[in-house]
Protein backbone atom coordinates (compact mmCIF):
# COMPACT_ATOMS: atom_id res chain seq x y z
CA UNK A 1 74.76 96.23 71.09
CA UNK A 2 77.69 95.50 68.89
CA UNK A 3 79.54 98.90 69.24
CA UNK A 4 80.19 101.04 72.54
CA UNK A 5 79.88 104.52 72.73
CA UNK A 6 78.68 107.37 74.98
CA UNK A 7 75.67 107.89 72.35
CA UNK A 8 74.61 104.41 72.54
CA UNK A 9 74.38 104.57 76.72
CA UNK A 10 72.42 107.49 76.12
CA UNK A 11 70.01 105.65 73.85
CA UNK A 12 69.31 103.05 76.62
CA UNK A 13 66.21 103.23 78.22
CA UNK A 14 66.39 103.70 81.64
CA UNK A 15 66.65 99.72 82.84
CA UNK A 16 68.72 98.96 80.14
CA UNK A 17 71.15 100.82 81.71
CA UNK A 18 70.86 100.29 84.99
CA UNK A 19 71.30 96.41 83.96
CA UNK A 20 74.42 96.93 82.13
CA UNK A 21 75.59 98.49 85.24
CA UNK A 22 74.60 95.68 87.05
CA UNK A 23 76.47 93.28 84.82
CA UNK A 24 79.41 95.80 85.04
CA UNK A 25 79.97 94.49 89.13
CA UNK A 26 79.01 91.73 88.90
CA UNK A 27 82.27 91.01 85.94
CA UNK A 28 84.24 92.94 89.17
CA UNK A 29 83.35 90.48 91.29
CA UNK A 30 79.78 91.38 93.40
CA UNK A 31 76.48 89.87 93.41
CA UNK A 32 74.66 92.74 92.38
CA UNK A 33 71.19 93.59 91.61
CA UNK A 34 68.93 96.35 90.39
CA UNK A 35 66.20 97.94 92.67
CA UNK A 36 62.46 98.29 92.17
CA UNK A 37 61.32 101.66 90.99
CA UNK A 38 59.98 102.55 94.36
CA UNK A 39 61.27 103.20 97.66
CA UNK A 40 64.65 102.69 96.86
CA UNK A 41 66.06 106.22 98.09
CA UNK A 42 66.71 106.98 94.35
CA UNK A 43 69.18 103.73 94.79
CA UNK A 44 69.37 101.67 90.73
CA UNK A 45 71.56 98.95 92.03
CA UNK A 46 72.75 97.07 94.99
CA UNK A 47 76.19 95.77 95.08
CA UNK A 48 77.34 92.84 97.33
CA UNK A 49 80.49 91.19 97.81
CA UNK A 50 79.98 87.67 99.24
CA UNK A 51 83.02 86.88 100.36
CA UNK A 52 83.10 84.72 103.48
CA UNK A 53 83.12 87.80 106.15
CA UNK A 54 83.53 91.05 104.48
CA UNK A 55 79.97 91.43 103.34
CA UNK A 56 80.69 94.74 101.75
CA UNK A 57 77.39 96.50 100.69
CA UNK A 58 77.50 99.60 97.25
CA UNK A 59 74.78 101.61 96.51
CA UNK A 60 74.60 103.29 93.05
CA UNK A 61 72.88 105.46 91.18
CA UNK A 62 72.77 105.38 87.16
CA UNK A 63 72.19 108.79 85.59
CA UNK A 64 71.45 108.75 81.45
CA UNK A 65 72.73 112.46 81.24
CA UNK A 66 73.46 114.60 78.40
CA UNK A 67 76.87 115.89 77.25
CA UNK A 68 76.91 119.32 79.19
CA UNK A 69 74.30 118.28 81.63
CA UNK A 70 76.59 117.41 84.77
CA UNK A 71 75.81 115.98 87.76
CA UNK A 72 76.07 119.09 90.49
CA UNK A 73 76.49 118.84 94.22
CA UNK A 74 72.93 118.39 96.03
CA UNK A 75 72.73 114.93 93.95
CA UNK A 76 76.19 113.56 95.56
CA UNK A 77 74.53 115.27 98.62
CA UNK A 78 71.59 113.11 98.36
CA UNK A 79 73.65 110.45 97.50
CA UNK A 80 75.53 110.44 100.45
CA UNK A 81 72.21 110.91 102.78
CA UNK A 82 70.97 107.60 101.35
CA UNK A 83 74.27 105.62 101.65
CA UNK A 84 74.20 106.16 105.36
CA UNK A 85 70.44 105.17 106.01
CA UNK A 86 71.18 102.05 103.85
CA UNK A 87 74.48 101.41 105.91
CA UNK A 88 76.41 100.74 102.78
CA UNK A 89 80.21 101.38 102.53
CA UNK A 90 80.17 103.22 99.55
CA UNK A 91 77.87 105.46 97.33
CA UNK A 92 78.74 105.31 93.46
CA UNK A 93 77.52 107.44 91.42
CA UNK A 94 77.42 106.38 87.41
CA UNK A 95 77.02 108.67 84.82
CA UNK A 96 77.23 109.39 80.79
CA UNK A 97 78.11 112.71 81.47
CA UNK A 98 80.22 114.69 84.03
CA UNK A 99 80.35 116.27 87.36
CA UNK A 100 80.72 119.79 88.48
CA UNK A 101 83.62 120.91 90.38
CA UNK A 102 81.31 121.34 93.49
CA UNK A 103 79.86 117.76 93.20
CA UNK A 104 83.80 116.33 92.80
CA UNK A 105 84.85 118.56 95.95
CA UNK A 106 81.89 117.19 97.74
CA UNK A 107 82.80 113.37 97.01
CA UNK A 108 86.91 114.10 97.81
CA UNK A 109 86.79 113.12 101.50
CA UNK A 110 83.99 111.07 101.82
CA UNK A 111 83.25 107.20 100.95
CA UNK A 112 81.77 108.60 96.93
CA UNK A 113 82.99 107.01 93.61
CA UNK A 114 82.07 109.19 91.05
CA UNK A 115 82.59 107.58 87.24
CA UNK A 116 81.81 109.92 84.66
CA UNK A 117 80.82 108.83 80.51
CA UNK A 118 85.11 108.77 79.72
CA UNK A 119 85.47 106.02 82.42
CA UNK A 120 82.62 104.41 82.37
CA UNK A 121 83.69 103.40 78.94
CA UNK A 122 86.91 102.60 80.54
CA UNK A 123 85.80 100.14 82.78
CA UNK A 124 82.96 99.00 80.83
CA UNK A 125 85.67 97.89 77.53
CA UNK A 126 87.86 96.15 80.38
CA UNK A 127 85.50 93.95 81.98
CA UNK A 128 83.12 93.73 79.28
CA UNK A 129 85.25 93.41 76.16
CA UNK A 130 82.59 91.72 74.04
CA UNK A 131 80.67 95.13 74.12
CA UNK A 132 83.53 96.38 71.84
CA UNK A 133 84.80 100.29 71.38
CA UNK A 134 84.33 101.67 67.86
CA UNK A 135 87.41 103.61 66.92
CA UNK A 136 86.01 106.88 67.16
CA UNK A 137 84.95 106.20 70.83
CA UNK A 138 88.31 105.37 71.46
CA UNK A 139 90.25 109.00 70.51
CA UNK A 140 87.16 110.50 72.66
CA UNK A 141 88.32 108.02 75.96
CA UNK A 142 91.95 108.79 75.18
CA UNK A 143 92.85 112.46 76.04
CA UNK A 144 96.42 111.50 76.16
CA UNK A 145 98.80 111.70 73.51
CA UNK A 146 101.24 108.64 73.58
CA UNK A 147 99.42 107.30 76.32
CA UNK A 148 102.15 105.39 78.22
CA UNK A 149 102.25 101.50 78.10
CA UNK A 150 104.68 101.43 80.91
CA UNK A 151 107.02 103.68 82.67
CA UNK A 152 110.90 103.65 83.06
CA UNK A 153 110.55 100.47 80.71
CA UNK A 154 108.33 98.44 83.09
CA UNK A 155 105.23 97.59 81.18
CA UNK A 156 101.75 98.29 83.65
CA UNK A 157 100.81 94.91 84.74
CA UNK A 158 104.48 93.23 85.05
CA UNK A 159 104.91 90.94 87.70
CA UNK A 160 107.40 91.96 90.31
CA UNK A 161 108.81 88.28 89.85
CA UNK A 162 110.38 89.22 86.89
CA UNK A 163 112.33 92.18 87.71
CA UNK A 164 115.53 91.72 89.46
CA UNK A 165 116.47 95.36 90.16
CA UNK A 166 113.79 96.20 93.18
CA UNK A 167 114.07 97.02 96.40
CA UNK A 168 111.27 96.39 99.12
CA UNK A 169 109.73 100.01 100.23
CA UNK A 170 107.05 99.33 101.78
CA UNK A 171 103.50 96.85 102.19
CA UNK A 172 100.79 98.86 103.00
CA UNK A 173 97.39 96.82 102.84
CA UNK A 174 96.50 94.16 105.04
CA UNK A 175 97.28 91.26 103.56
CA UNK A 176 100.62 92.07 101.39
CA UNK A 177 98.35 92.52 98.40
CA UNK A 178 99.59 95.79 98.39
CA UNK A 179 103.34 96.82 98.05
CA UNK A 180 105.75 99.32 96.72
CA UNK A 181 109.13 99.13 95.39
CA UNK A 182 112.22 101.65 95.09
CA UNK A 183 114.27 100.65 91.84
CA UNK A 184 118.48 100.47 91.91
CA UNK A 185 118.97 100.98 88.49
CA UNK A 186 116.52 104.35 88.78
CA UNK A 187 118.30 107.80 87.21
CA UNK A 188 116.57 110.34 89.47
CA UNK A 189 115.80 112.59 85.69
CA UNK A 190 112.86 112.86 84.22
CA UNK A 191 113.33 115.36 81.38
CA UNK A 192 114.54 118.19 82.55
CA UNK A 193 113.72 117.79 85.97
CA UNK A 194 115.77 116.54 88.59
CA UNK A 195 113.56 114.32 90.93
CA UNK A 196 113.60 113.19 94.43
CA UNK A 197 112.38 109.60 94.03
CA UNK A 198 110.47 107.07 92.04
CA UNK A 199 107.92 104.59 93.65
CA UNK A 200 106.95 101.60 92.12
CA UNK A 201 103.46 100.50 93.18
CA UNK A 202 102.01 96.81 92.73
CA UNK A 203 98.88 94.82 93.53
CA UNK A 204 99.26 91.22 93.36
CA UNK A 205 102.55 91.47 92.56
CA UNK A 206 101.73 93.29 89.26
CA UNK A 207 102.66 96.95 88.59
CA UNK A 208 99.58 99.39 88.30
CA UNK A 209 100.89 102.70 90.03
CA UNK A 210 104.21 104.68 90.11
CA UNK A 211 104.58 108.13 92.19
CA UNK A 212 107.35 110.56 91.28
CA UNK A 213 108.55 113.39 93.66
CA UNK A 214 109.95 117.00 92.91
CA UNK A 215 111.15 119.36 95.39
CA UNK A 216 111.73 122.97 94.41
CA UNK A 217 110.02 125.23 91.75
CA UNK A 218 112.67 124.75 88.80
CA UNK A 219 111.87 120.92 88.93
CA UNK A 220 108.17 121.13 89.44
CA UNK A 221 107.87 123.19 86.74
CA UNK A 222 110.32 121.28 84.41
CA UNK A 223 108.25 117.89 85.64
CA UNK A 224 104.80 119.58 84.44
CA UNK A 225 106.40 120.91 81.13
CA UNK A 226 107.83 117.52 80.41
CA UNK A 227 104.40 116.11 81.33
CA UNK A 228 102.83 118.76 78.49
CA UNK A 229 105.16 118.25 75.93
CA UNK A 230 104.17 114.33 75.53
CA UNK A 231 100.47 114.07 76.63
CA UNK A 232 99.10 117.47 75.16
CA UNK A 233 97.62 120.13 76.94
CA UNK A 234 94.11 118.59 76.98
CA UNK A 235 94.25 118.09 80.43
CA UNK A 236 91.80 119.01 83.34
CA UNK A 237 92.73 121.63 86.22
CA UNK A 238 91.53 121.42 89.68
CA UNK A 239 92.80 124.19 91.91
CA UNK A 240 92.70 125.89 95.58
CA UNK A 241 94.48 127.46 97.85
CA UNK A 242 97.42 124.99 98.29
CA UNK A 243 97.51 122.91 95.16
CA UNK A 244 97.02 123.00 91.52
CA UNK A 245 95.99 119.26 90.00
CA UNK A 246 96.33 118.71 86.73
CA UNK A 247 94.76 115.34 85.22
CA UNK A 248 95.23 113.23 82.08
CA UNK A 249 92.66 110.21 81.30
CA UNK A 250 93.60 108.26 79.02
CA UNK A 251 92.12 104.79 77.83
CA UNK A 252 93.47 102.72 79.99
CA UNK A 253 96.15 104.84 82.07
CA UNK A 254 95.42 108.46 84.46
CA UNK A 255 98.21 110.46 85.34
CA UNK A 256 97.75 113.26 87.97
CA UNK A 257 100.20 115.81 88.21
CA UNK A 258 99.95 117.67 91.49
CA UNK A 259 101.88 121.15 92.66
CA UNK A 260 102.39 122.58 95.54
CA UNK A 261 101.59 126.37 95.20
CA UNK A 262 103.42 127.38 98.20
CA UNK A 263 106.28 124.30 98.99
CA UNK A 264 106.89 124.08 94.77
CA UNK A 265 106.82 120.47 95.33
CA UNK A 266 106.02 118.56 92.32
CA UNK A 267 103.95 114.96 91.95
CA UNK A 268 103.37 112.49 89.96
CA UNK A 269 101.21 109.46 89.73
CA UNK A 270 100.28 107.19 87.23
CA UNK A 271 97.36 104.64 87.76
CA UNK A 272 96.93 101.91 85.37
CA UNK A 273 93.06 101.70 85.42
CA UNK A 274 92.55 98.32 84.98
CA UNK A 275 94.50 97.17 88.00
CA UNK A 276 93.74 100.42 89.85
CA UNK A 277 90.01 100.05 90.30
CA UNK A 278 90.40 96.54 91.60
CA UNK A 279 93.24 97.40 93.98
CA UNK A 280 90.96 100.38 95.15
CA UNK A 281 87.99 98.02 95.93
CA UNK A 282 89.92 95.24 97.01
CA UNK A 283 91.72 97.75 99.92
CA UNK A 284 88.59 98.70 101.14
CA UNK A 285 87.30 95.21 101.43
CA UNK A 286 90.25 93.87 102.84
CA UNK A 287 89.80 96.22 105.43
CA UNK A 288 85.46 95.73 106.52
CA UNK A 289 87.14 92.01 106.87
CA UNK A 290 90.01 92.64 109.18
CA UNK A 291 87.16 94.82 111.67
CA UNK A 292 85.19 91.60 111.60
CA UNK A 293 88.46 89.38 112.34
CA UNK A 294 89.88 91.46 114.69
CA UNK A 295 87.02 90.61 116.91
CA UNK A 296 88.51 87.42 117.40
CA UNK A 297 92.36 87.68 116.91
CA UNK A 298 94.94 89.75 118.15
CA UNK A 299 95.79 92.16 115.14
CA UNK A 300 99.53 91.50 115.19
CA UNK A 301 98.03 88.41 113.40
CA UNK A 302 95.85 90.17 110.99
CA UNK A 303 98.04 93.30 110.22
CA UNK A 304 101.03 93.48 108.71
CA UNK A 305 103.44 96.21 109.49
CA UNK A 306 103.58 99.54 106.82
CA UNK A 307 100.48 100.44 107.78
CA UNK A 308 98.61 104.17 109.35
CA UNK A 309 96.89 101.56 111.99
CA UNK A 310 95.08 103.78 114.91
CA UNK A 311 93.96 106.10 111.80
CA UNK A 312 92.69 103.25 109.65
CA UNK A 313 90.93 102.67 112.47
CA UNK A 314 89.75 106.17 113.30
CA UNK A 315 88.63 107.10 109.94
CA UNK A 316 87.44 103.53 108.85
CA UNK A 317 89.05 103.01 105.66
CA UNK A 318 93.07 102.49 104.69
CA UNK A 319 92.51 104.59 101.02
CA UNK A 320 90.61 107.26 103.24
CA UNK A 321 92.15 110.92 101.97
CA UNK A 322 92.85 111.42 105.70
CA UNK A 323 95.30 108.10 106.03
CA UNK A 324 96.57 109.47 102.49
CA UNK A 325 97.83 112.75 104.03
CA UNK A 326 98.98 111.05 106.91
CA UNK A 327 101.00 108.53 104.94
CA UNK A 328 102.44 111.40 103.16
CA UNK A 329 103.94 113.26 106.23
CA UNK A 330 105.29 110.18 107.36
CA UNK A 331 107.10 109.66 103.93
CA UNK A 332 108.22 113.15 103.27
CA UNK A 333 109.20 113.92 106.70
CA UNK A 334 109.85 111.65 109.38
CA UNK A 335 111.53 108.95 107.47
CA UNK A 336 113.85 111.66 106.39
CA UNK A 337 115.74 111.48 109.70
CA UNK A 338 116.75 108.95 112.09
CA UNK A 339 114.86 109.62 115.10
CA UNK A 340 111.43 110.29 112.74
CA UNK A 341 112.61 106.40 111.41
CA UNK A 342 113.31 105.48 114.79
CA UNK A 343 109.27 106.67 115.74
CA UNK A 344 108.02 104.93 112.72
CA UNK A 345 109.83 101.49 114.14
CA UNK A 346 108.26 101.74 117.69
CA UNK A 347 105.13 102.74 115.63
CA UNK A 348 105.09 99.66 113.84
CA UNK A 349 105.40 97.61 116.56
CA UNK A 350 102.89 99.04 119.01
CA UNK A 351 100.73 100.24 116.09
CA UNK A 352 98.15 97.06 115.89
CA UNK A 353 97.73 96.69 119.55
CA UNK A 354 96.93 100.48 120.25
CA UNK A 355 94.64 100.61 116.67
CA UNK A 356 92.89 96.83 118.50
CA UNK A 357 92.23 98.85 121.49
CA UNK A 358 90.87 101.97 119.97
CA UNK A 359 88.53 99.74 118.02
CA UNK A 360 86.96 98.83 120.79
CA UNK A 361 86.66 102.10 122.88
CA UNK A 362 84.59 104.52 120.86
CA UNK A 363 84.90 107.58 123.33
CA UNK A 364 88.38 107.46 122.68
CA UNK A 365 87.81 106.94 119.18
CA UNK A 366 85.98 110.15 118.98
CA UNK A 367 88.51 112.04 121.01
CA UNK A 368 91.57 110.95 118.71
CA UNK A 369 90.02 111.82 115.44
CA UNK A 370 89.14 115.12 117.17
CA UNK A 371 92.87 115.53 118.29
CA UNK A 372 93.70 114.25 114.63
CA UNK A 373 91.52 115.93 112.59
CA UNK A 374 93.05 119.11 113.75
CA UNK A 375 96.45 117.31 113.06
CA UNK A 376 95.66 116.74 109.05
CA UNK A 377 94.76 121.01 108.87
CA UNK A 378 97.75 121.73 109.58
CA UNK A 379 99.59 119.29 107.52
CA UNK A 380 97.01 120.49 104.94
CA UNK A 381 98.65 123.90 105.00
CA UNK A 382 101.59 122.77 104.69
CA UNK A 383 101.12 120.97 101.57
CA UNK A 384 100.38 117.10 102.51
CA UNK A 385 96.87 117.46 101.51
C-alpha cells in the first residue's frame, strides 16, 4: 500500500487491519499483538508496554466502518465491560469512521480512547510515514485553514532550551517530563480579545500544548471570532448545559475552544498531535509505575511537587477529567490569592505523604472520592468542568 487514505483502510480485509493497527503501537512503543478470532471479548489487539515495572496492558477494538456508519454508545459500553474483565488500563477504540455524540459522552470520564478515520490517519502518517498521504487525503485530515505551525512565534516541538524568555509555572507529571511555562515577553491580546494568560505546555522539554484564558463575554466572544476568522467555520460543536466546545482537527495540530455559557469564560488549547498522544500515554504510564514504586519508597522520593496527589490517587490516573477539573479550580481560584497560595504550599508539602497513605487504606479511599466526587459537581456548575 503505497498511498494512505480512509478508502484504502476500508478496503482492508478484516486482519489486514487489525495488523496495521498492531504495527501502529508497536512504532509508539508497545509490544502488541492481535487476538484469535474467538473468545477474545470482541478484543483485535493487545497492547503491552514492557517497561521494567509499569506493565501497562490496552485493549482495542478495530472497526472497518463506513463513512456515516458511526460507532454509537452500547459498543463503547461493551467496550468498557471487557476492559475491566481483562484488567487493562485502557480500552481504545479504532475506527474509519466516527462516533456519535452519545458514544463520545460515554468515553469523556472514563479510561476510553476513541480515534476516529481523521486521526487515525493522523497518527498512522506520523509513526508510519512510509505508508505515505496522497494529497487529496491530506485537505480531508486538515479541517483547518492555516493550520498553525507554532503559536506566539514558538514553533510546536521547540525545545525549551532554546528560549530565553520563560518562566517556570508549573511540573505536573511525575517525573518532570511534564512542565509548563508562563512567557515575559507575552502581550496578553489575541485579536481582539483581551486575555488573562498564556500557558506554555512541554513534554520533554519540547512544546506540544499552549492554553489561553478569557474572562468576560466581550473577550470570549472576540477569542472565538478571532478563532473563526483564521481556521474556518468547519469546526465541530459539542454542547450542554454549562459549556459550548468547539473543535478544529487539523493534520497535525487540534485546537479546542471552550465557553463558559454561564461564567463567559473563554479557552483555548492547542495540542500538537504528534507530541500530544505520546505525552498522553506516557502520563498514564508514568503513573501505573509510581503505584508499583511507591510500594517500596516514600513518595516524597517518587513525586515531585505540582501535582493533584490524594486525587491521582483516588481516581487512579493524573490526565483523569476529575484531576483536570480539580487542577483547574486550583489555577483559577486559589492561586489567585495569598492564603489559596499559601494552601497550595502546605499542600505540596504534605500532599505525597497523605496521597502514600490513602494508597494503602482503601476504606478511606472510597470515602474521599465519595466526599470528592460531590466536590467536582459543584465545581462542575460552576464552570471547571
Amino acid at each position: 500500500m503505497n498511498l494512505l487514505s480512509i478508502e484504502s483502510l476500508q478496503a482492508l480485509d478484516p486482519i489486514e487491519f487489525e495488523n496495521l493497527i498492531r504495527v501502529l503501537f508497536e512504532r509508539m512503543g508497545f509490544n502488541a499483538t492481535t487476538t484469535k478470532a474467538s473468545g477474545d471479548g470482541g478484543i483485535d489487539v493487545v497492547a503491552i508496554n514492557e517497561q521494567p515495572i509499569v506493565g501497562g496492558k490496552y485493549v482495542i477494538q478495530c472497526k472497518r466502518y463506513t463513512k456515516g456508519n458511526n460507532i454509537g454508545e452500547p459498543v463503547i459500553r461493551e467496550l468498557y465491560g471487557v476492559m475491566h474483565a481483562e484488567n487493562a488500563n485502557k480500552g481504545i477504540l479504532v475506527t474509519t469512521s466516527d462516533f456519535t455524540k452519545q458514544a463520545i459522552a460515554f468515553s469523556q470520564d472514563k479510561a476510553i480512547e476513541l480515534i476516529n478515520g481523521m486521526y487515525l490517519l493522523s497518527l498512522l502518517s506520523n509513526y508510519c510515514p512510509e505508508l505515505g498521504i496522497e494529497q487529496s487525503t491530506i485537505s480531508t485530515i486538515s479541517n483547518i485553514q492555516n493550520e498553525p505551525t507554532g503559536f506566539n512565534g514558538i514553533d510546536w516541538g521547540t525545545n525549551i532550551q532554546n528560549l530565553s524568555d520563560m518562566i517556570p509555572y508549573e511540573q505536573t507529571d511525575w517525573y518532570g517530563q511534564y512542565k509548563s511555562f508562563d512567557r515575559k515577553t507575552d502581550v496578553l491580546i489575541i485579536g481582539d480579545a483581551k486575555v488573562e494568560s498564556m500557558l506554555y505546555s512541554f513534554f520533554k522539554d519540547e512544546l506540544y500544548s499552549v492554553q489561553v484564558i478569557s474572562r468576560g463575554w466581550e473577550n470570549g466572544q472576540a477569542l472565538f471570532n478571532y478563532l473563526r476568522s483564521l481556521h474556518g467555520d468547519d469546526f465541530k460543536l459539542n454542547e450542554d448545559d454549562v459549556w459550548r466546545r468547539y473543535k478544529w482537527l487539523g493534520g497535525k495540530v487540534e485546537i479546542n475552544f471552550n465557553y463558559g455559557k454561564t461564567s463567559n469564560d473563554g479557552e483555548i488549547i492547542y495540542r500538537y498531535l504528534p507530541l500530544w498522544d505520546e505525552a498522553k500515554m506516557q502520563n498514564e504510564m508514568a503513573y501505573q509505575e509510581h503505584l508499583q514504586k511507591s510500594q517500596f519508597e516514600l513518595p516524597k522520593k517518587s513525586i515531585p511537587s505540582g501535582q493533584c496527589f490524594v486525587a491521582t490517587v483516588v481516581y487512579g490516573s493524573p490526565s483523569s477529567s476529575e484531576v483536570e477539573i480539580l487542577r483547574r479550580w486550583r489555577d483559577n481560584f486559589l492561586a489567585r490569592t495569598s492564603i489559596g497560595r499559601d494552601l497550595i504550599e502546605i499542600y505540596y508539602e504534605t500532599g505525597p505523604s497523605l496521597a502514600w497513605f490513602v494508597e494503602r487504606m482503601p476504606i478511606i479511599k472510597g470515602v474521599l472520592k465519595v466526599a470528592i466526587d460531590i466536590f467536582i459537581r459543584v465545581l462542575r456548575k460552576r464552570n471547571y468542568a
